[in-house]
C-alpha atoms as a PDB file:
ATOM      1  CA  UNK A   1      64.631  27.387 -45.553  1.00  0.00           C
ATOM      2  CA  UNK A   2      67.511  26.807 -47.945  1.00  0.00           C
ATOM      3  CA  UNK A   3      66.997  24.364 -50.836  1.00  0.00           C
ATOM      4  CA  UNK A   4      69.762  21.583 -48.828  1.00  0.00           C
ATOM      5  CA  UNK A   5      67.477  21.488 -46.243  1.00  0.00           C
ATOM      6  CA  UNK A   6      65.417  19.252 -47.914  1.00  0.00           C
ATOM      7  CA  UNK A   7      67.924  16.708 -48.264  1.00  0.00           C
ATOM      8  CA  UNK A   8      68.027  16.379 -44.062  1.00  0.00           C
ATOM      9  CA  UNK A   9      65.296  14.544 -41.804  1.00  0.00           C
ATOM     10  CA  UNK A  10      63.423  17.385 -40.297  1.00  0.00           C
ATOM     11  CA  UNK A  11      63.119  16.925 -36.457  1.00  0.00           C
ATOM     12  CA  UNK A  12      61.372  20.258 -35.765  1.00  0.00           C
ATOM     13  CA  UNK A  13      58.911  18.650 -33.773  1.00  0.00           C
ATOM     14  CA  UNK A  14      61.127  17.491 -30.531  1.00  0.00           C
ATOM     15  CA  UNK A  15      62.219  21.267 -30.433  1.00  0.00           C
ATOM     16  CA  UNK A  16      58.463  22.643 -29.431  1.00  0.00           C
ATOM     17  CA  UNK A  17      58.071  20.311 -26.187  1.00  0.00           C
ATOM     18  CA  UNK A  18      57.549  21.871 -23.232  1.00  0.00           C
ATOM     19  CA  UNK A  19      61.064  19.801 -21.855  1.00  0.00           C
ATOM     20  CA  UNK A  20      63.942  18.296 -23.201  1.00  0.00           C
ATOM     21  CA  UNK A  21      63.125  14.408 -23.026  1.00  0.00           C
ATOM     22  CA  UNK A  22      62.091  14.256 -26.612  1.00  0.00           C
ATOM     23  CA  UNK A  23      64.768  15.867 -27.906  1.00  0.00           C
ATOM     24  CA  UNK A  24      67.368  13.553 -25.830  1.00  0.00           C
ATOM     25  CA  UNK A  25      65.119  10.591 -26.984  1.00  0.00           C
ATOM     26  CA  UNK A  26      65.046  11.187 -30.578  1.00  0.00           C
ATOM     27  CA  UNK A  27      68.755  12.122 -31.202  1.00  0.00           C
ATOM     28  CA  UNK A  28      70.194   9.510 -28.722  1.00  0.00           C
ATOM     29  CA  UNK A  29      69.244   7.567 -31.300  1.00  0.00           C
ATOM     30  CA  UNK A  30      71.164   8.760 -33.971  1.00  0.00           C
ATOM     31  CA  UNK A  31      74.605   9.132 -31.604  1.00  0.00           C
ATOM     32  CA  UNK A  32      74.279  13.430 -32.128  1.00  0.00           C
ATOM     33  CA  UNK A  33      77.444  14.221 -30.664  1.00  0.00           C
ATOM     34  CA  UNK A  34      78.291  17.766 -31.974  1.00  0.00           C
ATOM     35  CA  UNK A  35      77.638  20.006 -29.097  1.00  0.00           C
ATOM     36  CA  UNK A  36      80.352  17.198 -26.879  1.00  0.00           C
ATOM     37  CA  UNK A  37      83.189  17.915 -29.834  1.00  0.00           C
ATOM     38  CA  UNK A  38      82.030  21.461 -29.820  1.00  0.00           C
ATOM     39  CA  UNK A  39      82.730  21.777 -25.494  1.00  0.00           C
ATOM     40  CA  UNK A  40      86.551  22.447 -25.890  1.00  0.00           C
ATOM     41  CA  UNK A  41      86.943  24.443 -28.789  1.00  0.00           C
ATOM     42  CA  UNK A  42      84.154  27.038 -27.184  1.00  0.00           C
ATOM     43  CA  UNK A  43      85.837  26.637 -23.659  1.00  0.00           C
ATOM     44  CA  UNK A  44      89.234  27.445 -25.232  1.00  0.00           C
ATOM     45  CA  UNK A  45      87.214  30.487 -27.553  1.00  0.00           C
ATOM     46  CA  UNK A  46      85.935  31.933 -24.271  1.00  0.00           C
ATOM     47  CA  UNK A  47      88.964  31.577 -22.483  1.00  0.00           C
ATOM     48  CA  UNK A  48      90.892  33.406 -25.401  1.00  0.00           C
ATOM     49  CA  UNK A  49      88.385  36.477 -25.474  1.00  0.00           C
ATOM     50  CA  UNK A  50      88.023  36.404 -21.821  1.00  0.00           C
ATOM     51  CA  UNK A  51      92.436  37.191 -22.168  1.00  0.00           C
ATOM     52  CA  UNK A  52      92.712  39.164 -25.292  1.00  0.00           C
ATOM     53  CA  UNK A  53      89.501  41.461 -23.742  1.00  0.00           C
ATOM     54  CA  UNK A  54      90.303  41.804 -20.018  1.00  0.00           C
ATOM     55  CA  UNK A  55      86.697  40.941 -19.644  1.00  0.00           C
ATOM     56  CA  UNK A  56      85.934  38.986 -16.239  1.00  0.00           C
ATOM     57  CA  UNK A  57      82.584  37.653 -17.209  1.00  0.00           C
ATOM     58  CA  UNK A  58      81.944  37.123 -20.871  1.00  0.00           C
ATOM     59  CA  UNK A  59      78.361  36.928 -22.008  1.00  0.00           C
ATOM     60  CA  UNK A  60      77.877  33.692 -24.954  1.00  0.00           C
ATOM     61  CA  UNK A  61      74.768  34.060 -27.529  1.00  0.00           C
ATOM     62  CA  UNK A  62      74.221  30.864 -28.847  1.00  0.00           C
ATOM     63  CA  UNK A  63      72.549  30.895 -31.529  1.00  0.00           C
ATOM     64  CA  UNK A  64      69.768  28.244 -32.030  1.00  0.00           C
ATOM     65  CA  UNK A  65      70.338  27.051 -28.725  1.00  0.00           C
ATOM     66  CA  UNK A  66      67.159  24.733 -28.515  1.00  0.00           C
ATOM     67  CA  UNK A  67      66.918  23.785 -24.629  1.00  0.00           C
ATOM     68  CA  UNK A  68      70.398  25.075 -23.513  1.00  0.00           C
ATOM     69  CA  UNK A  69      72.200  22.588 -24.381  1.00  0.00           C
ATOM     70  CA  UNK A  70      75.773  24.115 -25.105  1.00  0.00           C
ATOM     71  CA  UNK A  71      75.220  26.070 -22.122  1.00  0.00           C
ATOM     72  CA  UNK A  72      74.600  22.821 -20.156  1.00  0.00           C
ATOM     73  CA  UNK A  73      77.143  21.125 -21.712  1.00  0.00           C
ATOM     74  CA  UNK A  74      80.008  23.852 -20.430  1.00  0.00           C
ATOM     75  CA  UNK A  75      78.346  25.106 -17.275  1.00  0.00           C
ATOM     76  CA  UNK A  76      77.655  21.700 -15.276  1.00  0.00           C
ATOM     77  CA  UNK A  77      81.266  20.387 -17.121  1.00  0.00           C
ATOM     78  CA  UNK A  78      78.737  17.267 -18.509  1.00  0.00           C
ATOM     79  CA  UNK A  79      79.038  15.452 -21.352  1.00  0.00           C
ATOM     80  CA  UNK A  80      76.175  14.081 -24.223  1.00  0.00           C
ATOM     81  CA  UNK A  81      75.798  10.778 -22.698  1.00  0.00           C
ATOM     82  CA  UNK A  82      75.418  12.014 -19.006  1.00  0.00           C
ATOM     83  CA  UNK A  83      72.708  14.439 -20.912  1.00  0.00           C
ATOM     84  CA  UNK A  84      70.989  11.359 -22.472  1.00  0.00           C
ATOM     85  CA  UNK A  85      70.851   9.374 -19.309  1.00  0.00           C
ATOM     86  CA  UNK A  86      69.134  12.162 -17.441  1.00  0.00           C
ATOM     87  CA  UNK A  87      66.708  13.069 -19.885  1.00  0.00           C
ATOM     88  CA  UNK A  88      66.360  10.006 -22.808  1.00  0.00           C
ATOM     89  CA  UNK A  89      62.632   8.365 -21.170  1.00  0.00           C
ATOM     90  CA  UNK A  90      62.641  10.070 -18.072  1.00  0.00           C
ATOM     91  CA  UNK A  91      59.471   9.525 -15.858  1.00  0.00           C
ATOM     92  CA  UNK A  92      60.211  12.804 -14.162  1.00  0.00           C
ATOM     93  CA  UNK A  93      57.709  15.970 -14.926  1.00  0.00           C
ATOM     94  CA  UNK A  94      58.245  18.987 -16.135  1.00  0.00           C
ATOM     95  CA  UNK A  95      58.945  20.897 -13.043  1.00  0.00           C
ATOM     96  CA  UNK A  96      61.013  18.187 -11.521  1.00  0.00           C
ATOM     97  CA  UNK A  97      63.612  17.882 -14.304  1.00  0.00           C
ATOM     98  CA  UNK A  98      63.912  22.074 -14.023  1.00  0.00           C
ATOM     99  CA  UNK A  99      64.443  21.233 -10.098  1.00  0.00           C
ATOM    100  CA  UNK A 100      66.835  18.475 -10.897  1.00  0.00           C
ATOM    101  CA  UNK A 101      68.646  20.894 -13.267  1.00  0.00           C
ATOM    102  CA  UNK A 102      68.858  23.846 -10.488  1.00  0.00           C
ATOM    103  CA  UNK A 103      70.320  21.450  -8.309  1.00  0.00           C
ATOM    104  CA  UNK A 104      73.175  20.174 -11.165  1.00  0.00           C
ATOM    105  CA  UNK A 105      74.294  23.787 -11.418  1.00  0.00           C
ATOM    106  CA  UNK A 106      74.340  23.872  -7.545  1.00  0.00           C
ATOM    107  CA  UNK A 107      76.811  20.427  -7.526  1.00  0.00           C
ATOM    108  CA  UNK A 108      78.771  21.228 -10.676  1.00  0.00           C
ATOM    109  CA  UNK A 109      81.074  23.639 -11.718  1.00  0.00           C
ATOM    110  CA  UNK A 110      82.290  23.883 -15.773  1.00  0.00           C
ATOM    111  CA  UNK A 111      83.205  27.258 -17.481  1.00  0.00           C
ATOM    112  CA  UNK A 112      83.231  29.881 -14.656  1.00  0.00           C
ATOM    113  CA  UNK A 113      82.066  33.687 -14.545  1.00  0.00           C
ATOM    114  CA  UNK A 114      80.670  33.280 -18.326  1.00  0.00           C
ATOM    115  CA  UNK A 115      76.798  34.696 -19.222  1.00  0.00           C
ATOM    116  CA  UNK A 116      74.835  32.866 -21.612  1.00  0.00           C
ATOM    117  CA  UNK A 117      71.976  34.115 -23.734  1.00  0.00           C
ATOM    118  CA  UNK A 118      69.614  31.599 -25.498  1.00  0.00           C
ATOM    119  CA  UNK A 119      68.431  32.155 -28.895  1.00  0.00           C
ATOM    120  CA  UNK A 120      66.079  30.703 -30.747  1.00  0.00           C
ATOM    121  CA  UNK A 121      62.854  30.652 -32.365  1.00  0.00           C
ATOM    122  CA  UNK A 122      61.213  27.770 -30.219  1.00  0.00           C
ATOM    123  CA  UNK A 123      59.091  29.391 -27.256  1.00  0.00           C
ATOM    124  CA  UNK A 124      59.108  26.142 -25.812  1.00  0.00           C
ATOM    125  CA  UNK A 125      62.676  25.092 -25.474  1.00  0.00           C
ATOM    126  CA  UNK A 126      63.651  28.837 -24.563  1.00  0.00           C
ATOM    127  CA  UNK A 127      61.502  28.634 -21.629  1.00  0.00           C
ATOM    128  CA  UNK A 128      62.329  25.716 -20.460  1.00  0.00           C
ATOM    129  CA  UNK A 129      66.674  26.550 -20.752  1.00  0.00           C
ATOM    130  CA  UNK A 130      65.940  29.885 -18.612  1.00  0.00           C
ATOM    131  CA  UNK A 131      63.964  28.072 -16.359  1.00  0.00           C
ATOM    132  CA  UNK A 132      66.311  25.664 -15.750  1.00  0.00           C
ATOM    133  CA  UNK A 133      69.022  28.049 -14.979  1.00  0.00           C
ATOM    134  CA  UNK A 134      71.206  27.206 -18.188  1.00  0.00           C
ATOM    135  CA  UNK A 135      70.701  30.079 -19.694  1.00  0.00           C
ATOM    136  CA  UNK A 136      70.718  33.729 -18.317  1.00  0.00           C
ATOM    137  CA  UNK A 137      68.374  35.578 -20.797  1.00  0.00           C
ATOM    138  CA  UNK A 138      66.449  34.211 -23.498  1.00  0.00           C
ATOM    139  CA  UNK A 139      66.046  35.316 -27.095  1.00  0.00           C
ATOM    140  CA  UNK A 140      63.214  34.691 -29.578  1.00  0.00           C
ATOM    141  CA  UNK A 141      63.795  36.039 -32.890  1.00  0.00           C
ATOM    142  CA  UNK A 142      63.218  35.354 -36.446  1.00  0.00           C
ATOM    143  CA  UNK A 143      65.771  37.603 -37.938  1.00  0.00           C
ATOM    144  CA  UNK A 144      66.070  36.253 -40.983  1.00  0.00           C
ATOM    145  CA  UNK A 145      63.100  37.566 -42.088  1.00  0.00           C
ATOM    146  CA  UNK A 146      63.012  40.529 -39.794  1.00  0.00           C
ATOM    147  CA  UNK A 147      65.275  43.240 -37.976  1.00  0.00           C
ATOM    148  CA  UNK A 148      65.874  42.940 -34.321  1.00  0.00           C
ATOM    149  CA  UNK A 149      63.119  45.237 -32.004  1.00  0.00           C
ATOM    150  CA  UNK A 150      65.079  47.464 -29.996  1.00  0.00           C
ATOM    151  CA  UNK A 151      64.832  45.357 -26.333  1.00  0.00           C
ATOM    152  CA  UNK A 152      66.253  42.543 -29.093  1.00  0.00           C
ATOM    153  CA  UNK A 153      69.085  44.587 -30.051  1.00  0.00           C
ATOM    154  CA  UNK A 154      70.038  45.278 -26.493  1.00  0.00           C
ATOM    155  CA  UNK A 155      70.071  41.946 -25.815  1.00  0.00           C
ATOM    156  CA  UNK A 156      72.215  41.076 -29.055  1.00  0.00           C
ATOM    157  CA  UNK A 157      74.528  44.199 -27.792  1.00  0.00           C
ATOM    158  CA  UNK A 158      75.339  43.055 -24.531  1.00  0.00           C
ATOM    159  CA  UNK A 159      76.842  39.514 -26.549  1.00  0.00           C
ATOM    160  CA  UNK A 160      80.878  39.395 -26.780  1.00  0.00           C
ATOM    161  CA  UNK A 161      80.886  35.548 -28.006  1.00  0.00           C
ATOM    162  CA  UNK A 162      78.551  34.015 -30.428  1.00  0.00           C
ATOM    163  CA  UNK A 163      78.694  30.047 -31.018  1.00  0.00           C
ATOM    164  CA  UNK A 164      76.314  27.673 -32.837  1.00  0.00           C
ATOM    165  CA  UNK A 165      76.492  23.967 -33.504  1.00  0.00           C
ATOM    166  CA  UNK A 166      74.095  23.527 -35.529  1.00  0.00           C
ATOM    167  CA  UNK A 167      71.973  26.120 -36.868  1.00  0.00           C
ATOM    168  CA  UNK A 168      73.865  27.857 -39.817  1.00  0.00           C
ATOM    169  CA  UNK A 169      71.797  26.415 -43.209  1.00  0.00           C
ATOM    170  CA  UNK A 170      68.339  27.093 -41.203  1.00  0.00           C
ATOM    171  CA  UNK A 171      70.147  30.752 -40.358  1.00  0.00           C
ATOM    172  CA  UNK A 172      71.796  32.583 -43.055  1.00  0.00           C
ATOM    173  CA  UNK A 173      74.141  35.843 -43.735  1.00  0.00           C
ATOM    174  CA  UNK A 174      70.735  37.765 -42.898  1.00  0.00           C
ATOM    175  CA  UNK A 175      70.747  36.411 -39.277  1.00  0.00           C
ATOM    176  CA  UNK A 176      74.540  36.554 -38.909  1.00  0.00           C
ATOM    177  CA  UNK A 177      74.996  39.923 -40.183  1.00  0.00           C
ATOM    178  CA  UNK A 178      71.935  41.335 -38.469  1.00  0.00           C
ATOM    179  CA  UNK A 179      73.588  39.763 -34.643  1.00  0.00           C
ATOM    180  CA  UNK A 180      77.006  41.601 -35.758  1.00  0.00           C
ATOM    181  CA  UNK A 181      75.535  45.082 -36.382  1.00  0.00           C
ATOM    182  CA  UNK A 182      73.693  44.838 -33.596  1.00  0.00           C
ATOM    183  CA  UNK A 183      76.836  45.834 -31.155  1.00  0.00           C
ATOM    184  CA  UNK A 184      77.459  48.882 -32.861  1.00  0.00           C
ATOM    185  CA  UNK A 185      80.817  49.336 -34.064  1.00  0.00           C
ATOM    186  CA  UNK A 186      81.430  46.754 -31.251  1.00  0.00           C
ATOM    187  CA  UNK A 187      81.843  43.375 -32.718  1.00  0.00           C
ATOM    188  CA  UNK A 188      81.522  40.336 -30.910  1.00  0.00           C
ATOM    189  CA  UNK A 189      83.867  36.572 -31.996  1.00  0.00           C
ATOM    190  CA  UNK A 190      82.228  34.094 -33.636  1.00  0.00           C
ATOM    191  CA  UNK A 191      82.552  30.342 -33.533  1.00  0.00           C
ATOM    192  CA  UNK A 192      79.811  28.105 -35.610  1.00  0.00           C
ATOM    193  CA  UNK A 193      79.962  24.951 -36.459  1.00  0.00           C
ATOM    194  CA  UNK A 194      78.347  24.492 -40.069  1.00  0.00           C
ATOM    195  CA  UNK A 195      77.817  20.319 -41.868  1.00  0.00           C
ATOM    196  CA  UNK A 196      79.851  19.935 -44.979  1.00  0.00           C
ATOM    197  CA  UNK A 197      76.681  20.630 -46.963  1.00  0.00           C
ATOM    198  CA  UNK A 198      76.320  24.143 -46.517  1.00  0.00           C
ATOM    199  CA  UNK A 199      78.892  26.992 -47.692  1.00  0.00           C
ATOM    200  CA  UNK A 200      80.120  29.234 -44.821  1.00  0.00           C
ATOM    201  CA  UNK A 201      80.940  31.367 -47.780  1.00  0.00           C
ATOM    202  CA  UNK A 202      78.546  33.672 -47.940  1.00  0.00           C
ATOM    203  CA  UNK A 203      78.362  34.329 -44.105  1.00  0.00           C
ATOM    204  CA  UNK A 204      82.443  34.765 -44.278  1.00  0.00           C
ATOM    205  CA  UNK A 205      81.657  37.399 -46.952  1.00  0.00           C
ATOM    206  CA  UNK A 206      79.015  39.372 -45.789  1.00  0.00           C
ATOM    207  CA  UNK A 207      81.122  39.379 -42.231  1.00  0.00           C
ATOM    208  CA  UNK A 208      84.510  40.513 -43.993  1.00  0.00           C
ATOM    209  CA  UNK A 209      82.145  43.700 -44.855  1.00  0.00           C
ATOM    210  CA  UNK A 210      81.467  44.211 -41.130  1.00  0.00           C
ATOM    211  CA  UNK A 211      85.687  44.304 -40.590  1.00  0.00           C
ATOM    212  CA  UNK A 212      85.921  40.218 -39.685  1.00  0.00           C
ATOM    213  CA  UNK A 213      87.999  37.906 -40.573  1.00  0.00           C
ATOM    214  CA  UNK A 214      87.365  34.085 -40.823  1.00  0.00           C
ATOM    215  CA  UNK A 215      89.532  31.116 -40.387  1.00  0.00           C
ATOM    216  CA  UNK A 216      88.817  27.523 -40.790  1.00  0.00           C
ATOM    217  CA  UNK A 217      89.709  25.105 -37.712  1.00  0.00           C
ATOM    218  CA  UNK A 218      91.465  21.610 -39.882  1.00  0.00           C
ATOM    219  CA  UNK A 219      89.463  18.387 -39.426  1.00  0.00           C
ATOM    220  CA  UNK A 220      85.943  17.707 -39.486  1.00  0.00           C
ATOM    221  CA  UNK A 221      83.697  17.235 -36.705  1.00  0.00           C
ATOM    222  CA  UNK A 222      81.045  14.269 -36.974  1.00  0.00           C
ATOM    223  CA  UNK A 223      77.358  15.524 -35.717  1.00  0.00           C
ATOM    224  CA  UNK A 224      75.619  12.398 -36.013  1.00  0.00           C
ATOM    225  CA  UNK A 225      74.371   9.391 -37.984  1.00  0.00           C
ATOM    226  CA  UNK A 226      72.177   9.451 -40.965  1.00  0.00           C
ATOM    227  CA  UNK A 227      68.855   8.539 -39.921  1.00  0.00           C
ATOM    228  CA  UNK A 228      67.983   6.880 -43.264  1.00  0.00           C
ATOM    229  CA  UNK A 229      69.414   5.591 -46.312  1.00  0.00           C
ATOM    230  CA  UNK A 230      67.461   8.009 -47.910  1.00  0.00           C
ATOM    231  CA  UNK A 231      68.675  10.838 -45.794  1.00  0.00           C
ATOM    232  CA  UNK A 232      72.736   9.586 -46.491  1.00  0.00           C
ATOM    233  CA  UNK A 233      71.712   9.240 -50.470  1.00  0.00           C
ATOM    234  CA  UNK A 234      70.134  13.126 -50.673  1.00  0.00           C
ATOM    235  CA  UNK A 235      72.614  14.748 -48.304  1.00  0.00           C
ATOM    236  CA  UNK A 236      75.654  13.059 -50.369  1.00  0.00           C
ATOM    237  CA  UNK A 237      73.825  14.534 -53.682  1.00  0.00           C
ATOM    238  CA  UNK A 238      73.807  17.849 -52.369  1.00  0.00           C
ATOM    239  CA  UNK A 239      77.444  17.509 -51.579  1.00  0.00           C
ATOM    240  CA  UNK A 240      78.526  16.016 -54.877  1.00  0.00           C
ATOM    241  CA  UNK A 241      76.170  18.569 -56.598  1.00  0.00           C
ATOM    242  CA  UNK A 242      78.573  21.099 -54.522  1.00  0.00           C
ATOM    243  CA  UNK A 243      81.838  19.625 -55.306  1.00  0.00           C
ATOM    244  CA  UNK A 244      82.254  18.021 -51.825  1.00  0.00           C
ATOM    245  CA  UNK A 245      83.817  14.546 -51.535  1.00  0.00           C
ATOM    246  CA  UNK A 246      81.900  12.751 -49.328  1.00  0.00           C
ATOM    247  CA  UNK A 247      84.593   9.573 -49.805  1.00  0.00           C
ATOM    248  CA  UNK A 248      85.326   8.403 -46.116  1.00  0.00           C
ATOM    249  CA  UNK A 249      83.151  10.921 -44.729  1.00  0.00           C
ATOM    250  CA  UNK A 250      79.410  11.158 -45.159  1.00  0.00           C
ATOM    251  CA  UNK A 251      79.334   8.285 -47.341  1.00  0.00           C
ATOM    252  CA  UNK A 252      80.536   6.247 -43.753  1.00  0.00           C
ATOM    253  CA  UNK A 253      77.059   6.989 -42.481  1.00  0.00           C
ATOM    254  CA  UNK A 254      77.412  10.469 -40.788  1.00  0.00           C
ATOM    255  CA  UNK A 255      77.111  14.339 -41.140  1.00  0.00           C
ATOM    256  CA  UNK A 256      80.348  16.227 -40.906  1.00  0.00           C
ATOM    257  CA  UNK A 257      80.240  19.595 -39.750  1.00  0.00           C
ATOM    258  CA  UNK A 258      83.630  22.073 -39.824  1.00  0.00           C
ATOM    259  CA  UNK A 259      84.246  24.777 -37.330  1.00  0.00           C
ATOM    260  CA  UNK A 260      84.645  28.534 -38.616  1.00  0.00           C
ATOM    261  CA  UNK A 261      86.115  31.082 -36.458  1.00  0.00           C
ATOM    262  CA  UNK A 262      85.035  34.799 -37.231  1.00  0.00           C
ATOM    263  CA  UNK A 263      87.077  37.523 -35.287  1.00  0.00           C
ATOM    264  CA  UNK A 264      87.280  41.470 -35.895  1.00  0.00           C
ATOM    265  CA  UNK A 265      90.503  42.241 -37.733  1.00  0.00           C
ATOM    266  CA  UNK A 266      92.749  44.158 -36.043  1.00  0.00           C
ATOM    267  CA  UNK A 267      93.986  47.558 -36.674  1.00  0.00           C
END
C-alpha cells in the first residue's frame, strides 16, 4: 500500500461480504458518487473504440471492480441512488438479490453488445458480480506483487478497454503495466479515474514505454465526502505535501478524483 493511503478511511471490510448491501450501506453514507460521473465518459470511451476498432462487441476489464458496480451502472442504464435503494438495508438474502439482479438485466437495457471482465482481489465481491450476471468473467489477481498465471493472461488478452474509478493508489505502474503487456503487442485504451492525491505520473510513464499516450480530461470529478475531520485534515496534508491546492476543492469536504485517458499512439 502506498504511504497516502494512510491518510484515507480504510473500508476494506464492506468489500469481503458475501453481497453488496454493506458496501451500498456504508458509502451511501458518505454520498460516493464516482462510478455515476464516471457512466458517460466510459459509455462515450466504449463507443469511441467500438468506431475507431470496427469491433462489434468490446470486452471492458475493470479494474478493482468490487461487486460490479461500473458494469451495473452501464449495463441496466441505473444510476447510484437507484443502486442504494435496492441494496442500502435490504432484508432480501443472498440468493434473492442475485435473482433480483438477473431479472434487472432481463428489464433493462444500458451499453449494448459490450463484455465485461471483473477484477479484483476480493473473492467475495467477484463472486457475487458474476453471479449476478454483471460481469462476464471474473478476475482475481494480485499483480502488483506477482505476474499474471497464464489462464490470467488470457483473460487480460482478450480485454480491449480497461476503466477504474477508484483503484489506482491501491494499484500501481506494476499492475498497470503488467494488464498492458499482457495483450501482446496488442494494447488495449485506458480510462482511470485517480483522487487528486495520487500522481498518475508514474503510470503515464511507465505506459509511454509500452507506445501510449496519456491525456488529461479538464475538471475534477468529486468521489465522495470525507468521512472525518480527521480523514479531510490528513488527505489535504498529503496534497499540500504534494503541491496540490486543495482551496475550493478537498478543503469543501470531498475527494476529487481526475480522469486520465491512456491510448496507443498511432503510427
Amino acid at each position: 500500500m502506498r504511504a497516502e493511503n494512510a491518510a484515507k478511511t480504510s473500508f476494506d471490510h464492506i468489500y469481503t461480504e458475501p453481497d453488496p448491501r454493506a458496501f451500498f450501506s456504508a458509502l451511501r453514507e458518505l454520498d460516493y458518487c464516482i462510478p455515476q460521473l464516471a457512466k458517460p465518459h466510459f459509455t462515450k470511451f466504449v463507443e469511441e473504440y467500438r468506431a475507431a476498432h470496427h469491433v462489434d462487441e468490446p470486452t471492458v476489464l475493470d479494474i478493482g471492480c468490487s461487486y460490479g458496480v461500473n458494469a451495473a451502472l452501464l449495463r441496466c442504464d441505473a444510476s447510484m441512488d437507484e443502486l442504494y435503494e435496492l441494496y442500502s438495508e435490504s432484508p432480501l438474502g443472498r440468493d434473492e438479490l442475485i435473482a433480483r439482479d438477473r431479472d434487472l438485466l432481463r428489464r433493462r437495457f444500458g451499453l449494448a453488445k459490450t463484455r465485461f471482465i471483473g477484477f479484483d482481489r476480493s473473492r467475495p465481491a467477484l463472486a457475487y458480480a458474476l453471479e449476478a450476471g454483471f460481469i462476464d468473467d471474473a478476475l482475481e489477481a494480485d499483480l502488483e506483487h506477482n505476474e499474471p498465471t497464464e489462464r490470467q493472461r488470457e483473460q487480460l488478452a482478450t480485454a480491449d478497454i480497461v476503466v477504474s474509478t477508484g483503484c489506482i493508489g491501491y494499484v500501481t505502474e506494476a499492475t498497470i503495466s503488467r494488464v498492458a503487456a499482457a495483450h501482446g503487442s496488442r494494447r488495449p485504451w485506458m480510462a482511470h479515474f485517480v483522487l487528486r492525491m495520487f500522481s498518475y505520473e508514474p503510470i503515464a510513464h511507465a505506459l509511454a514505454e509500452l507506445g501510449y499516450e496519456t491525456v488529461p480530461v479538464e475538471g475534477v470529478f468529486k468521489q465522495r465526502r470525507f468521512s472525518s475531520a480527521e480523514e479531510q485534515s490528513q488527505v489535504i496534508g498529503t496534497l499540500t505535501a504534494a503541491g496540490v491546492d486543495p482551496r475550493g476543492l478537498e478543503d469543501d469536504g470531498w475527494l476529487y478524483a481526475q480522469l486520465y485517458l491512456s491510448r496507443p499512439r498511432t503510427t
